[in-house]
C-alpha atoms as a PDB file:
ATOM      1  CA  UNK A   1     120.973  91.975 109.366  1.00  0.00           C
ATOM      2  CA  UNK A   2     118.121  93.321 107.395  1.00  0.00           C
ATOM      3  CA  UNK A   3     117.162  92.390 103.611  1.00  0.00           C
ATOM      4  CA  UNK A   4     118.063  94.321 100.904  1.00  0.00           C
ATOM      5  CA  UNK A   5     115.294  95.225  98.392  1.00  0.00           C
ATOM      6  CA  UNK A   6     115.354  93.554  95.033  1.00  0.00           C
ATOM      7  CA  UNK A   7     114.405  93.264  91.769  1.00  0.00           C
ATOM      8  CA  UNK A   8     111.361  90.912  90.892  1.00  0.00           C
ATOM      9  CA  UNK A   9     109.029  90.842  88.626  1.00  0.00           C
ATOM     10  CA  UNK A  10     108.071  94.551  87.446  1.00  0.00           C
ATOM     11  CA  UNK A  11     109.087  96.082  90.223  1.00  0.00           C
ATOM     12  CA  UNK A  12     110.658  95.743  93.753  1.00  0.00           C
ATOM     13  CA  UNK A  13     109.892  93.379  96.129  1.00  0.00           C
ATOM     14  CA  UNK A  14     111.256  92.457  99.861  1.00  0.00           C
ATOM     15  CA  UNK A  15     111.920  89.304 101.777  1.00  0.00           C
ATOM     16  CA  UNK A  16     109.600  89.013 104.883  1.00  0.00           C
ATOM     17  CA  UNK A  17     109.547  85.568 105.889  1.00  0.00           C
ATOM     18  CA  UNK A  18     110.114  86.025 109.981  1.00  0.00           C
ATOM     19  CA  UNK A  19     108.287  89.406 109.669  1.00  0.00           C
ATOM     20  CA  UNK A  20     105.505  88.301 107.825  1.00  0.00           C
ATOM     21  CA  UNK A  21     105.190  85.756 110.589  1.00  0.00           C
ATOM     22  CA  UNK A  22     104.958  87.905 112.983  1.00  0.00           C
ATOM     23  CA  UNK A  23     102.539  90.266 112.170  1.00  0.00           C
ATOM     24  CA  UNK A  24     100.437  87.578 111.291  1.00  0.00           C
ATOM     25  CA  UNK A  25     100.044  88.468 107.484  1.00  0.00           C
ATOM     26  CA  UNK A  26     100.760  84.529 106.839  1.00  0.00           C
ATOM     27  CA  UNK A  27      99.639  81.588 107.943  1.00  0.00           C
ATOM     28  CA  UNK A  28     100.841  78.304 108.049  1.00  0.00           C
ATOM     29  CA  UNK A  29     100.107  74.869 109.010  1.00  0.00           C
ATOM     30  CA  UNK A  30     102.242  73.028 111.039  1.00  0.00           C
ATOM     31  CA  UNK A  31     104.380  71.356 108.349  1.00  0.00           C
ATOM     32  CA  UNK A  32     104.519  75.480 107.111  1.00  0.00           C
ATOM     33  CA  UNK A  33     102.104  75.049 104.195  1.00  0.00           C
ATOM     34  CA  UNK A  34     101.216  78.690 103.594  1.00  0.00           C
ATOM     35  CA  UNK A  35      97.254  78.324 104.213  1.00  0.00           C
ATOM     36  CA  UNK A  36      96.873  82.369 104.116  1.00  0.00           C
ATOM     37  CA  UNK A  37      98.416  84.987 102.602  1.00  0.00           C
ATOM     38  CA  UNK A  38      97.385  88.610 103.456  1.00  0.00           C
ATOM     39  CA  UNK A  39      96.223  91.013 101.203  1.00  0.00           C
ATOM     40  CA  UNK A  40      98.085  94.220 101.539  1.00  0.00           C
ATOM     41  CA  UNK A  41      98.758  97.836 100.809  1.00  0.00           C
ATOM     42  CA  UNK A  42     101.010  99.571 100.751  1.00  0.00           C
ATOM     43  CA  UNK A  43     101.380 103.043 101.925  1.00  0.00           C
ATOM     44  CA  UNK A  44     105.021 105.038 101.220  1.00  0.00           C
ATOM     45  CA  UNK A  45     106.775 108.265 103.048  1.00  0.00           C
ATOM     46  CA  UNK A  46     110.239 109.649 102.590  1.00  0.00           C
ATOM     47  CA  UNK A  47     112.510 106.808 103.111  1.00  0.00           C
ATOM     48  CA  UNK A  48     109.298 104.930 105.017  1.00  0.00           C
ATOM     49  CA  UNK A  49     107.160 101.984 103.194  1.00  0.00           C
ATOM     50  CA  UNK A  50     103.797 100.699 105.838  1.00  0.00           C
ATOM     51  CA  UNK A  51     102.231  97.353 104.621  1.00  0.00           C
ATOM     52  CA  UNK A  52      99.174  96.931 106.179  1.00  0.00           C
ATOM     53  CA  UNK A  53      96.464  93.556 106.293  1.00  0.00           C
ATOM     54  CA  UNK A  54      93.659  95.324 104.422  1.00  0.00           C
ATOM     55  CA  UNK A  55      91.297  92.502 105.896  1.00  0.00           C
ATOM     56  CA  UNK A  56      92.304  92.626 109.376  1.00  0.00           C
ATOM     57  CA  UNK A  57      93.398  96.430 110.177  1.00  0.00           C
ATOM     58  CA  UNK A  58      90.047  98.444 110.234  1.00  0.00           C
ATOM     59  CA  UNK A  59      90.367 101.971 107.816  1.00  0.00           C
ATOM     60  CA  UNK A  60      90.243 103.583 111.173  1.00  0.00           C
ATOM     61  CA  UNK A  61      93.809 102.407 112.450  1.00  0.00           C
ATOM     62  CA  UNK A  62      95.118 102.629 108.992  1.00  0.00           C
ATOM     63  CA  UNK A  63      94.202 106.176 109.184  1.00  0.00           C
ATOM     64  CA  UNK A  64      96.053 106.952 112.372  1.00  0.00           C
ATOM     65  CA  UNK A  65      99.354 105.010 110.785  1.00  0.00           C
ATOM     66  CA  UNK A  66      98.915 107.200 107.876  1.00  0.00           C
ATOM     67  CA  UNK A  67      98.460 110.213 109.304  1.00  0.00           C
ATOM     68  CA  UNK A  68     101.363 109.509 111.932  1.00  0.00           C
ATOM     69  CA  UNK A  69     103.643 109.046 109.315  1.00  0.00           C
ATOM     70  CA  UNK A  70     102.639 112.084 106.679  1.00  0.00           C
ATOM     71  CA  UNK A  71     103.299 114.746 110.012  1.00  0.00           C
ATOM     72  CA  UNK A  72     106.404 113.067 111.142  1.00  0.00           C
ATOM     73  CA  UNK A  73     107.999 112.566 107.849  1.00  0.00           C
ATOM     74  CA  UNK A  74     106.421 115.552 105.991  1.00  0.00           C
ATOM     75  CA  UNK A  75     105.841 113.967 103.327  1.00  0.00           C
ATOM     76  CA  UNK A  76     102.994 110.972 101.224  1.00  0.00           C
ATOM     77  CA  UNK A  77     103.262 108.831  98.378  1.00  0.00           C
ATOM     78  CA  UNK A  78     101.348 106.726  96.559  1.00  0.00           C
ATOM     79  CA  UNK A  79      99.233 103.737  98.430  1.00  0.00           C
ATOM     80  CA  UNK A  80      99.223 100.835  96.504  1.00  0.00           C
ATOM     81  CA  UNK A  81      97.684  97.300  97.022  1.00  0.00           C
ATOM     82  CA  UNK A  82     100.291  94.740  96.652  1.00  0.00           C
ATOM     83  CA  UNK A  83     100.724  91.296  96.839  1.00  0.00           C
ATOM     84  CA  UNK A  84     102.370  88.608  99.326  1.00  0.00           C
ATOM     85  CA  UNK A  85     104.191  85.950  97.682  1.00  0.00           C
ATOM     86  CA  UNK A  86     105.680  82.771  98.405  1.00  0.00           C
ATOM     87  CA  UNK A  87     109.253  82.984  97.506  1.00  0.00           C
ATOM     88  CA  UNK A  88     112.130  80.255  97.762  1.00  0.00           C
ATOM     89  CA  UNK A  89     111.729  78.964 101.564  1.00  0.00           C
ATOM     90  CA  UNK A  90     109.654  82.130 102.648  1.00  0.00           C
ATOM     91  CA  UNK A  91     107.838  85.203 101.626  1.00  0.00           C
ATOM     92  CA  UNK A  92     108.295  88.687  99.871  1.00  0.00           C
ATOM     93  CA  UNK A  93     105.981  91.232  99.511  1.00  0.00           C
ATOM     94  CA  UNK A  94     106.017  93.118  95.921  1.00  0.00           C
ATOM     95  CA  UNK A  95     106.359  96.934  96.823  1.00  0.00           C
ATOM     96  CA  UNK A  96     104.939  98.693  93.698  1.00  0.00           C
ATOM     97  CA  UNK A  97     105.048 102.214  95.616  1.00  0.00           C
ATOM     98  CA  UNK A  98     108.929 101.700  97.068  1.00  0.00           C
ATOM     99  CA  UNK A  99     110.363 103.756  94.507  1.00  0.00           C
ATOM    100  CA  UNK A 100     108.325 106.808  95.226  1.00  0.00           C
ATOM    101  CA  UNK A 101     109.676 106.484  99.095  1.00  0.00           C
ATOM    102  CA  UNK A 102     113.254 106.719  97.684  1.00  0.00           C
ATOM    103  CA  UNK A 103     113.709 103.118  97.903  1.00  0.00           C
ATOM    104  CA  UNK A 104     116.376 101.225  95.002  1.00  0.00           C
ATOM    105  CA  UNK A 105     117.478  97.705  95.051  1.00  0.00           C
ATOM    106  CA  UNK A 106     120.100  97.111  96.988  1.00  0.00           C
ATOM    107  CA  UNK A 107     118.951  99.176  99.993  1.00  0.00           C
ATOM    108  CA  UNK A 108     118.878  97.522 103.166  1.00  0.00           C
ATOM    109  CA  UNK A 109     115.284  97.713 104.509  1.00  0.00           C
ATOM    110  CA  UNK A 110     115.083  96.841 107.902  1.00  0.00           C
ATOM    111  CA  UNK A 111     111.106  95.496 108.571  1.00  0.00           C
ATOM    112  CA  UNK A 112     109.052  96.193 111.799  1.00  0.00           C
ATOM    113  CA  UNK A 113     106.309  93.721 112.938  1.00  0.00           C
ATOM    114  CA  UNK A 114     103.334  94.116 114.940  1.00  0.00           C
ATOM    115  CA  UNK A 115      99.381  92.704 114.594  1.00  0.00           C
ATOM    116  CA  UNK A 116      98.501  93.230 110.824  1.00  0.00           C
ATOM    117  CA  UNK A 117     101.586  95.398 109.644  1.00  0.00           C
ATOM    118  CA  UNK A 118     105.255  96.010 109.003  1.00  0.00           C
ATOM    119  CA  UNK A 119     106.952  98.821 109.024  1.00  0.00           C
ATOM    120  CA  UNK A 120     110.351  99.293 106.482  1.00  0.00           C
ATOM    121  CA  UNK A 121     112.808 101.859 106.987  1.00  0.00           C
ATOM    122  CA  UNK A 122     115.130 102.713 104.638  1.00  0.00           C
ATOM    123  CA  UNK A 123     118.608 102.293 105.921  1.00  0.00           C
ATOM    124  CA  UNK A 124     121.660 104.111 104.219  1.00  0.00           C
ATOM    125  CA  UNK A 125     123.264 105.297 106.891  1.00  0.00           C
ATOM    126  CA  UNK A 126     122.009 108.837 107.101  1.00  0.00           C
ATOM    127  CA  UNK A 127     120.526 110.358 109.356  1.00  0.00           C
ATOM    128  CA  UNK A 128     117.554 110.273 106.963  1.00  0.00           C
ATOM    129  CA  UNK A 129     117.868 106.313 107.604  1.00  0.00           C
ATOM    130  CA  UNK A 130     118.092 106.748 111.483  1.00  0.00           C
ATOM    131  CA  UNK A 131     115.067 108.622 111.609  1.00  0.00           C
ATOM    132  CA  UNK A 132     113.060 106.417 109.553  1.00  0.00           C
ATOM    133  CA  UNK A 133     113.975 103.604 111.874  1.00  0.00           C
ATOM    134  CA  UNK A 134     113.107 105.435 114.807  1.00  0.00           C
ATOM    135  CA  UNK A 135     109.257 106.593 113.053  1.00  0.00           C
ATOM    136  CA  UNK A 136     109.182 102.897 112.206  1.00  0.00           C
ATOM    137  CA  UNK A 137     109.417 102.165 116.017  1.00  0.00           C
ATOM    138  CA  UNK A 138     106.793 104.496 117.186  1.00  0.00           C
ATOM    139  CA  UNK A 139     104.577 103.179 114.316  1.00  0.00           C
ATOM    140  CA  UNK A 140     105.006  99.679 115.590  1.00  0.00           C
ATOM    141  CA  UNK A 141     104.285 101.564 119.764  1.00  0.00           C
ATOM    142  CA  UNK A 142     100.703 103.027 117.921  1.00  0.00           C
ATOM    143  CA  UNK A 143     100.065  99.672 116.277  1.00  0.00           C
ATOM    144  CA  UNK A 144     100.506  98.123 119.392  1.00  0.00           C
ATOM    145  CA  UNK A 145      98.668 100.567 121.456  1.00  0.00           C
ATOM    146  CA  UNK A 146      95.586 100.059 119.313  1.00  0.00           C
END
């Protein structure tokens, strides 16, 4: 089941532990000492949020995320650098630009991994929500491809 968006600090944040993980915006040692925590932004769409490793996804393929997103959900946000935080036994990333996608706490947020990124749909049940799920998947086929 996904996470549900919360309140934290002056904003809203997510839990990404296992996500996180695998897109490789953490790293740990093997006892799972955090030894590197990504610095991100933050891009938001309609009902879409894309965090992206600004250190290890060139502007390039940030660019073709973007610009995937914009023409498929008609619509751009604010991007907004963020940061990735240790939190209880795992991680959340802050999400200063979450509101702006149509985002409130208590949303279920479903997160999409792949090299350097994660993709969050918003997921109400609509089939606003489907189709951000499904753009989240051929974000995550793009990512992959490059």
């Amino acid at each position: 089941m996904a996470n549900q968006i919360k309140s934290s600090g002056a904003g809203l944040a997510l839990q990404i532990t296992d996500p996180a993980r695998a897109a490789g915006l953490v790293e740990e040692t093997d006892e799972g000492e955090a030894t590197r925590l990504a610095n991100v932004r933050v891009y938001s769409f309609e009902n879409l949020l894309v965090v992206v490793d600004r250190d290890r996804v060139t502007v390039a393929d940030r660019s073709e995320l973007v610009v995937a997103a914009a023409r498929d959900t008609k619509s751009v946000h604010r991007a907004m650098d963020a940061t990735l935080q240790i939190s209880g036994n795992g991680y959340q990333v802050q999400l200063p630009p979450a509101e702006d996608a149509g985002f409130v706490e208590g949303d279920r947020a479903p997160c999409h991994p792949a090299s350097g990124v994660v993709v969050i749909s918003r997921d109400d049940g609509t089939s606003a929500g489907a189709d951000a799920g499904r753009l989240a998947g051929d974000l995550i086929s793009i990512r992959r491809e490059q």
